[in-house]
N, C-alpha and C. Protein backbone atom coordinates (compact mmCIF):
# COMPACT_ATOMS: atom_id res chain seq x y z
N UNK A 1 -0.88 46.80 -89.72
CA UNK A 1 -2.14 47.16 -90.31
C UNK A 1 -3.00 47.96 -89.34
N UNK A 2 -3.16 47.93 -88.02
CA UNK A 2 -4.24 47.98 -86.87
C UNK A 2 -3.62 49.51 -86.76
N UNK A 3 -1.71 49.53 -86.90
CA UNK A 3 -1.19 51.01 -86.27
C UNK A 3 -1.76 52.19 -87.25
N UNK A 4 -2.31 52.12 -88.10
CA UNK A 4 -2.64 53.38 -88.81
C UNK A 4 -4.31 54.14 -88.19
N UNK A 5 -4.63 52.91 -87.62
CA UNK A 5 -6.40 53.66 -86.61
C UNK A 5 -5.86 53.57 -85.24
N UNK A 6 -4.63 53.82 -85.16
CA UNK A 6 -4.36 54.24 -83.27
C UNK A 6 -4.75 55.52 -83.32
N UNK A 7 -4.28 56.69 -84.12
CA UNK A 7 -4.88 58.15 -84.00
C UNK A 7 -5.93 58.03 -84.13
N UNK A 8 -7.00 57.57 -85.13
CA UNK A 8 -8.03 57.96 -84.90
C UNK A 8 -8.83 57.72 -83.71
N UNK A 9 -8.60 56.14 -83.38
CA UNK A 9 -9.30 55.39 -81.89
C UNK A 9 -8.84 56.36 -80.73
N UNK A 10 -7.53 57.21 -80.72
CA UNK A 10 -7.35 58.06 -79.63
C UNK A 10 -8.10 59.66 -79.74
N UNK A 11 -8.60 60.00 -81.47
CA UNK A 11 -9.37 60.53 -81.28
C UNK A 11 -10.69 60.48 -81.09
N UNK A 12 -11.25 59.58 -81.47
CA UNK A 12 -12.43 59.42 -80.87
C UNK A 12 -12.83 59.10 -78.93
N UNK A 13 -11.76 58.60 -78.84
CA UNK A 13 -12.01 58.07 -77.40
C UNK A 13 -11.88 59.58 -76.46
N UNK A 14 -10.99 60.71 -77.01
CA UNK A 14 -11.03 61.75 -76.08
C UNK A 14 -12.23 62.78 -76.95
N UNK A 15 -12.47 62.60 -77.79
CA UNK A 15 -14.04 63.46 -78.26
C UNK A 15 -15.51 62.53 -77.16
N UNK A 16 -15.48 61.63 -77.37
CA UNK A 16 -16.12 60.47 -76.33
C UNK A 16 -16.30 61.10 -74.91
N UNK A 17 -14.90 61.04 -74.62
CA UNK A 17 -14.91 61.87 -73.26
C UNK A 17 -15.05 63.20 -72.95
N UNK A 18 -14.71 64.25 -73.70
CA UNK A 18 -15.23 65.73 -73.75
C UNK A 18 -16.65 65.77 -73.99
N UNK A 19 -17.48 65.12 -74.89
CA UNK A 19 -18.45 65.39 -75.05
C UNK A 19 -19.58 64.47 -73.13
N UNK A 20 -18.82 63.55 -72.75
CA UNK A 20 -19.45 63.02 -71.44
C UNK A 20 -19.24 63.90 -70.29
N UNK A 21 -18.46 64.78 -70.74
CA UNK A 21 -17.98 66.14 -69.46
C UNK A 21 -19.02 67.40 -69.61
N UNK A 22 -19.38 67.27 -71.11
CA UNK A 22 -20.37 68.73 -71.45
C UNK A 22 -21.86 68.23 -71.62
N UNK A 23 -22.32 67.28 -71.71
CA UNK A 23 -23.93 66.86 -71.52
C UNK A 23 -24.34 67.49 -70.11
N UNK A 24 -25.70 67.77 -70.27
CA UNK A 24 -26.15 68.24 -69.08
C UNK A 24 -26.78 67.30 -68.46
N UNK A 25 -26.60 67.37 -67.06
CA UNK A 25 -27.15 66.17 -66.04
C UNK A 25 -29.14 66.45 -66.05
N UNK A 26 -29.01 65.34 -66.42
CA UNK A 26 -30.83 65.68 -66.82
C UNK A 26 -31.39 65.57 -65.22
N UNK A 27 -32.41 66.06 -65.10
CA UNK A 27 -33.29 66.21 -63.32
C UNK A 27 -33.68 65.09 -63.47
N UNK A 28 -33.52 64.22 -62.64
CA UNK A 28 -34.17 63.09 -62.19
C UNK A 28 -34.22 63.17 -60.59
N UNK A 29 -35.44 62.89 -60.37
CA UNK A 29 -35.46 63.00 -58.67
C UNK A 29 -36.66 61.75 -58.40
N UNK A 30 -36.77 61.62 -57.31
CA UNK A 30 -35.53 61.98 -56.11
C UNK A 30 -34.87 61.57 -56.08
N UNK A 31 -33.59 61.85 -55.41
CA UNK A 31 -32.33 61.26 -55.55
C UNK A 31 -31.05 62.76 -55.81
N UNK A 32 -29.97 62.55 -55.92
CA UNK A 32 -28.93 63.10 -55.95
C UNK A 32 -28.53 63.59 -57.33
N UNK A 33 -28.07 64.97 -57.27
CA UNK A 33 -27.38 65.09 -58.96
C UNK A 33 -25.94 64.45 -59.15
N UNK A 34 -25.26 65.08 -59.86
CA UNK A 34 -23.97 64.57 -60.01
C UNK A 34 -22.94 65.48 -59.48
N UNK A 35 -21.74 65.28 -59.08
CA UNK A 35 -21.02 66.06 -58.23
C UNK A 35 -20.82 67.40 -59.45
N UNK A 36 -21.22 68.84 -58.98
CA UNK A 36 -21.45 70.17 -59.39
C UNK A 36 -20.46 70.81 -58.89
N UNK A 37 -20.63 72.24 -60.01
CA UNK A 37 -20.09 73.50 -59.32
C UNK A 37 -21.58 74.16 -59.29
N UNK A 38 -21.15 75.31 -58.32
CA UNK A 38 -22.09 76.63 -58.39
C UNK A 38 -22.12 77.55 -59.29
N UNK A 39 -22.78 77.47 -60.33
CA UNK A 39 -22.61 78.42 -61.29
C UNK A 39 -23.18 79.79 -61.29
N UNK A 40 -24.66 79.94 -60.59
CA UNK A 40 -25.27 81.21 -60.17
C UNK A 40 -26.21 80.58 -58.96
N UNK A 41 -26.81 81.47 -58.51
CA UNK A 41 -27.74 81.82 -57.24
C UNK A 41 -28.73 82.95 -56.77
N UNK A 42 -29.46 82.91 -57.40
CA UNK A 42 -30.38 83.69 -57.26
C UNK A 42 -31.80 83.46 -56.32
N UNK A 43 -31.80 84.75 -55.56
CA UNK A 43 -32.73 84.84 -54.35
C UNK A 43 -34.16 85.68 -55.31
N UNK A 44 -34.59 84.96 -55.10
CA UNK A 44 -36.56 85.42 -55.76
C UNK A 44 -37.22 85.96 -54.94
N UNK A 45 -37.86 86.70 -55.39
CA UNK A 45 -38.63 87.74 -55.03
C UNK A 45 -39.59 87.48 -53.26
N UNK A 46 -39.73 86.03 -53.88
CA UNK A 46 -40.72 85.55 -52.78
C UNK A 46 -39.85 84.75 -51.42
N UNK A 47 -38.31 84.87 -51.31
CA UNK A 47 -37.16 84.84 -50.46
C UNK A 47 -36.57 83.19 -50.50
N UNK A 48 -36.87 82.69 -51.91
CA UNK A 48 -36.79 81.31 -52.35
C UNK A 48 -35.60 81.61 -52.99
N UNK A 49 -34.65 80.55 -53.18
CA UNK A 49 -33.39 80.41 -53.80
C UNK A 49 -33.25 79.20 -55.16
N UNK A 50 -33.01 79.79 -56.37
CA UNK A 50 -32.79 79.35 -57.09
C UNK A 50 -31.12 79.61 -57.43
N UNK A 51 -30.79 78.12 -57.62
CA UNK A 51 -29.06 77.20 -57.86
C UNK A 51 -28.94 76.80 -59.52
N UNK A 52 -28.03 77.73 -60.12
CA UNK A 52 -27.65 76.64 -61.76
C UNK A 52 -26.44 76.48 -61.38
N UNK A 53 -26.27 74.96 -62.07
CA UNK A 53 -24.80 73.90 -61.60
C UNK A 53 -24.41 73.98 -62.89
N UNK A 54 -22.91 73.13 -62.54
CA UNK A 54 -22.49 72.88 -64.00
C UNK A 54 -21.78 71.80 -63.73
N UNK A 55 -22.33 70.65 -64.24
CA UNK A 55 -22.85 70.91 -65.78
C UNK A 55 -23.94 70.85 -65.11
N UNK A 56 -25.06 71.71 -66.53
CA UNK A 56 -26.03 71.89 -65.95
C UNK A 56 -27.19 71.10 -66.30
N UNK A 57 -28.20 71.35 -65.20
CA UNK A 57 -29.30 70.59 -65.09
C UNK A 57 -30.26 71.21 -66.28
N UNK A 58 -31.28 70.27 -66.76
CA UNK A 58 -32.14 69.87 -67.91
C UNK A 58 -33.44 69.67 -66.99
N UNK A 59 -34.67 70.14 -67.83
CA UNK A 59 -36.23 69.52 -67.40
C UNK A 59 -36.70 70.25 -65.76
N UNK A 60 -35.86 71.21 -65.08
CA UNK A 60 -36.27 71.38 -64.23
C UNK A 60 -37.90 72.41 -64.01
N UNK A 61 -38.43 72.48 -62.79
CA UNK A 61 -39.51 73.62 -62.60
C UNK A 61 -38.89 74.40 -62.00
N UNK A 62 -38.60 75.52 -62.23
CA UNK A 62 -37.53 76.61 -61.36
C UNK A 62 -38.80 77.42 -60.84
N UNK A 63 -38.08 77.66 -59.51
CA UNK A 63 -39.64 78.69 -58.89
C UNK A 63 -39.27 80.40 -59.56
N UNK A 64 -40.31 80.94 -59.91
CA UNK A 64 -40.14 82.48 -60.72
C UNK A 64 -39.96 82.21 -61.96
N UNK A 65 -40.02 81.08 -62.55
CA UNK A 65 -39.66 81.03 -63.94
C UNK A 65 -38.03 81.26 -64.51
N UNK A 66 -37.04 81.16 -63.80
CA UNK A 66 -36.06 81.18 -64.60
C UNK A 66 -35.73 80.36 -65.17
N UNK A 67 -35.99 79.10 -65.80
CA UNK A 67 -35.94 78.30 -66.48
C UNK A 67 -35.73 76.89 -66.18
N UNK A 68 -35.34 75.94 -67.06
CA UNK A 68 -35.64 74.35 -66.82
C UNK A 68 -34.07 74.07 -66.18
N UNK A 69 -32.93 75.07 -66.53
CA UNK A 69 -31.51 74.69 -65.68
C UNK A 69 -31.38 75.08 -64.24
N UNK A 70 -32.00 75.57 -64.02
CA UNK A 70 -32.27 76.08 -61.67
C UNK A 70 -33.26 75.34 -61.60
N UNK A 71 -32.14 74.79 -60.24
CA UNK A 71 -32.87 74.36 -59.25
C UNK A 71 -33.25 75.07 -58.35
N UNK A 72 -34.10 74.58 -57.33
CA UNK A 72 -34.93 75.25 -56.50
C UNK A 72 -35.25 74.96 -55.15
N UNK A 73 -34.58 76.47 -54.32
CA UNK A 73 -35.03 76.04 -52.46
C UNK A 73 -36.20 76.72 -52.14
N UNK A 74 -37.40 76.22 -51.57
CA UNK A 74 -38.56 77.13 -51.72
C UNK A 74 -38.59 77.82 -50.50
N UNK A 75 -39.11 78.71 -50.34
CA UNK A 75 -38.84 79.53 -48.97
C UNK A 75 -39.70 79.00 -47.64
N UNK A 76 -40.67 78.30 -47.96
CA UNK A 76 -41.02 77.35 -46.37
C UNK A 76 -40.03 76.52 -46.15
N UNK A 77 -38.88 76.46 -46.95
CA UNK A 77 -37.45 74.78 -46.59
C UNK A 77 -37.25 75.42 -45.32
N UNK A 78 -37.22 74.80 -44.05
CA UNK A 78 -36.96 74.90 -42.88
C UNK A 78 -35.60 75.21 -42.60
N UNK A 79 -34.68 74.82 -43.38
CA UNK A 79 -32.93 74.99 -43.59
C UNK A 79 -32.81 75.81 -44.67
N UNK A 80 -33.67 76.58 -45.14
CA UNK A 80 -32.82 77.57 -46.22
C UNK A 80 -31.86 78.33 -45.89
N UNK A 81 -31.41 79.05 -44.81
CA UNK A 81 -30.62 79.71 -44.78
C UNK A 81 -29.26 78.89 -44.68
N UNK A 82 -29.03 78.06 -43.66
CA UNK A 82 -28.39 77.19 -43.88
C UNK A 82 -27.73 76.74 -45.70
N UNK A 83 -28.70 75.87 -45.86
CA UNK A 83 -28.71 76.01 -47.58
C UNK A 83 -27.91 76.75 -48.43
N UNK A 84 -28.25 78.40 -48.26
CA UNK A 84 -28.41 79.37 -48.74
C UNK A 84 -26.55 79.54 -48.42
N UNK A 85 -26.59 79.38 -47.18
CA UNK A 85 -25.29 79.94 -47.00
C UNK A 85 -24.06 79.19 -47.21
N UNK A 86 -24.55 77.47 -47.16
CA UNK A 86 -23.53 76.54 -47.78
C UNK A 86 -23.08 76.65 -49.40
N UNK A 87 -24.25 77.28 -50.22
CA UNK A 87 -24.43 76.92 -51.78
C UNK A 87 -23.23 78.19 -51.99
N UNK A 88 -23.45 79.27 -51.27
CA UNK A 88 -22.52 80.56 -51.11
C UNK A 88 -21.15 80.38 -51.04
N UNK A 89 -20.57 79.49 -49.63
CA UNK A 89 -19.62 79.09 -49.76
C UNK A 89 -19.09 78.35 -51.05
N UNK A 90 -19.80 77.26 -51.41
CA UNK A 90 -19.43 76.81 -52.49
C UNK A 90 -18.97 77.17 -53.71
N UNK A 91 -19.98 78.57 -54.31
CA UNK A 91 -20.15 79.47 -55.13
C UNK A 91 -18.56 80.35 -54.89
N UNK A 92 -18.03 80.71 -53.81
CA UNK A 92 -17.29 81.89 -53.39
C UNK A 92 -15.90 80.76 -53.54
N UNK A 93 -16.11 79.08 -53.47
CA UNK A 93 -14.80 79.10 -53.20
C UNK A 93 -14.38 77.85 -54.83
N UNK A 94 -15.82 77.91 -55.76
CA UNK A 94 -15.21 76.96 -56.78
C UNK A 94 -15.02 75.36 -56.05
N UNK A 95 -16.01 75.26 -55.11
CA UNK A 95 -16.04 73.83 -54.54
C UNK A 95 -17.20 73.04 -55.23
N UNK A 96 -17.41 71.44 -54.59
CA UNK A 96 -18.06 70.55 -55.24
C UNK A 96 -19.20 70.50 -54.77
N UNK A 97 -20.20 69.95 -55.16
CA UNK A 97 -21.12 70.29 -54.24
C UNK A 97 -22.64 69.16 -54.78
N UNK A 98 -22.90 68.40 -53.95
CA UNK A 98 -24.16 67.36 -54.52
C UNK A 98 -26.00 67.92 -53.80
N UNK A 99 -26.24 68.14 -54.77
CA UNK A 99 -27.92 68.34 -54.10
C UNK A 99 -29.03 67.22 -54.35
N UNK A 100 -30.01 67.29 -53.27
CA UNK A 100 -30.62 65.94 -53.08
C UNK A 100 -31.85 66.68 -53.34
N UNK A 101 -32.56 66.57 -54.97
CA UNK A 101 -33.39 66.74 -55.13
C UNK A 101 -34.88 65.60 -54.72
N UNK A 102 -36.21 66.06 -54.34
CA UNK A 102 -36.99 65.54 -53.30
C UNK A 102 -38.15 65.24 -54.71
N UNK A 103 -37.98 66.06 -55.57
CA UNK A 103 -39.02 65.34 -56.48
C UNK A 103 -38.41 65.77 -57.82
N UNK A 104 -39.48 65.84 -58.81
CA UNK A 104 -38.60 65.31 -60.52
C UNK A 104 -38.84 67.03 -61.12
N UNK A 105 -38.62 67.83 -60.29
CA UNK A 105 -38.79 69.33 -60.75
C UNK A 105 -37.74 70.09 -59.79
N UNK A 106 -36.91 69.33 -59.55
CA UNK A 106 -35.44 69.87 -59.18
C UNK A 106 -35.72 70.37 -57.72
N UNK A 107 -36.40 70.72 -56.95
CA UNK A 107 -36.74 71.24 -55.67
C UNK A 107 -35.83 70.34 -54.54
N UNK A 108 -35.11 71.39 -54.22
CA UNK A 108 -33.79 70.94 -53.21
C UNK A 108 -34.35 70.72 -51.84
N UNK A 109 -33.94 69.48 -51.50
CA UNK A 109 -33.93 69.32 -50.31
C UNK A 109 -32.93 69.28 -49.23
N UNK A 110 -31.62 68.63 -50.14
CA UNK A 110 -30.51 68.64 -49.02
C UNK A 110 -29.27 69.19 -49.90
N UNK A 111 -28.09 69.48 -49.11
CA UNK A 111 -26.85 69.88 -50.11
C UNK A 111 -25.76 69.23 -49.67
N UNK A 112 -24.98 68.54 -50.42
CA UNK A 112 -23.89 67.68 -49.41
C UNK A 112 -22.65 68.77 -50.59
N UNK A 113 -21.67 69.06 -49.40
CA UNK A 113 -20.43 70.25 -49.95
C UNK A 113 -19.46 68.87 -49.87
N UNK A 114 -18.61 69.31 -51.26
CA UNK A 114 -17.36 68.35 -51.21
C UNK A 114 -18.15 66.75 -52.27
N UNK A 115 -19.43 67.03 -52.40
CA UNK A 115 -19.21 65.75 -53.08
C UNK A 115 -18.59 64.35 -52.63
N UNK A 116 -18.56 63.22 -53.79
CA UNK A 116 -18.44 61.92 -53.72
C UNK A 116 -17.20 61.50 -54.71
């Protein structure tokens, strides 16, 4: 009786799981996102670096206005270049990458490469 809902229970359980792979990691700070890729990187006008991950981030304040999915290195961060040049690597090589946002508007403080 039970063997005729094995397909379905195996489809639901891998729709379950595709759909927990494509939600976007909502900004909550402070604290850490979830292990990322580098999806873009963009340097602003004012020599600040804005990061979209994937999956991507939700609710953020992006500096320049690019929207609520970038995050954000502001250009007084004492380690931006640093930063700047780890998020690059990451970006260039399809690696993992965790950022330690410092408050609840995505503003990066630290970047750990390789993830957890």
């Amino acid at each position: 009786m039970h063997s005729q809902f094995r397909p379905v229970r195996g489809y639901l359980l891998a729709l379950a799981a595709g759909l927990a792979f494509s939600m976007p990691v909502a900004a909550e700070g402070p604290g850490w996102s979830s292990n990322s890729v580098v999806k873009k990187l963009i340097v602003t006008r004012d020599g600040g670096i804005n990061v979209e991950l994937s999956p991507a981030l939700t609710g953020c304040v992006s500096n320049s206005g690019y929207g609520a999915s970038f995050a954000s290195i502001y250009p007084d961060h004492p380690g931006i270049n640093r930063i700047k040049a780890s998020l690059l690597a990451a970006y260039l090589s399809g690696g993992t990458v965790k950022l330690y946002f410092s408050d609840s508007t995505c503003k990066v403080a630290e970047v750990m490469l390789g993830g957890e």
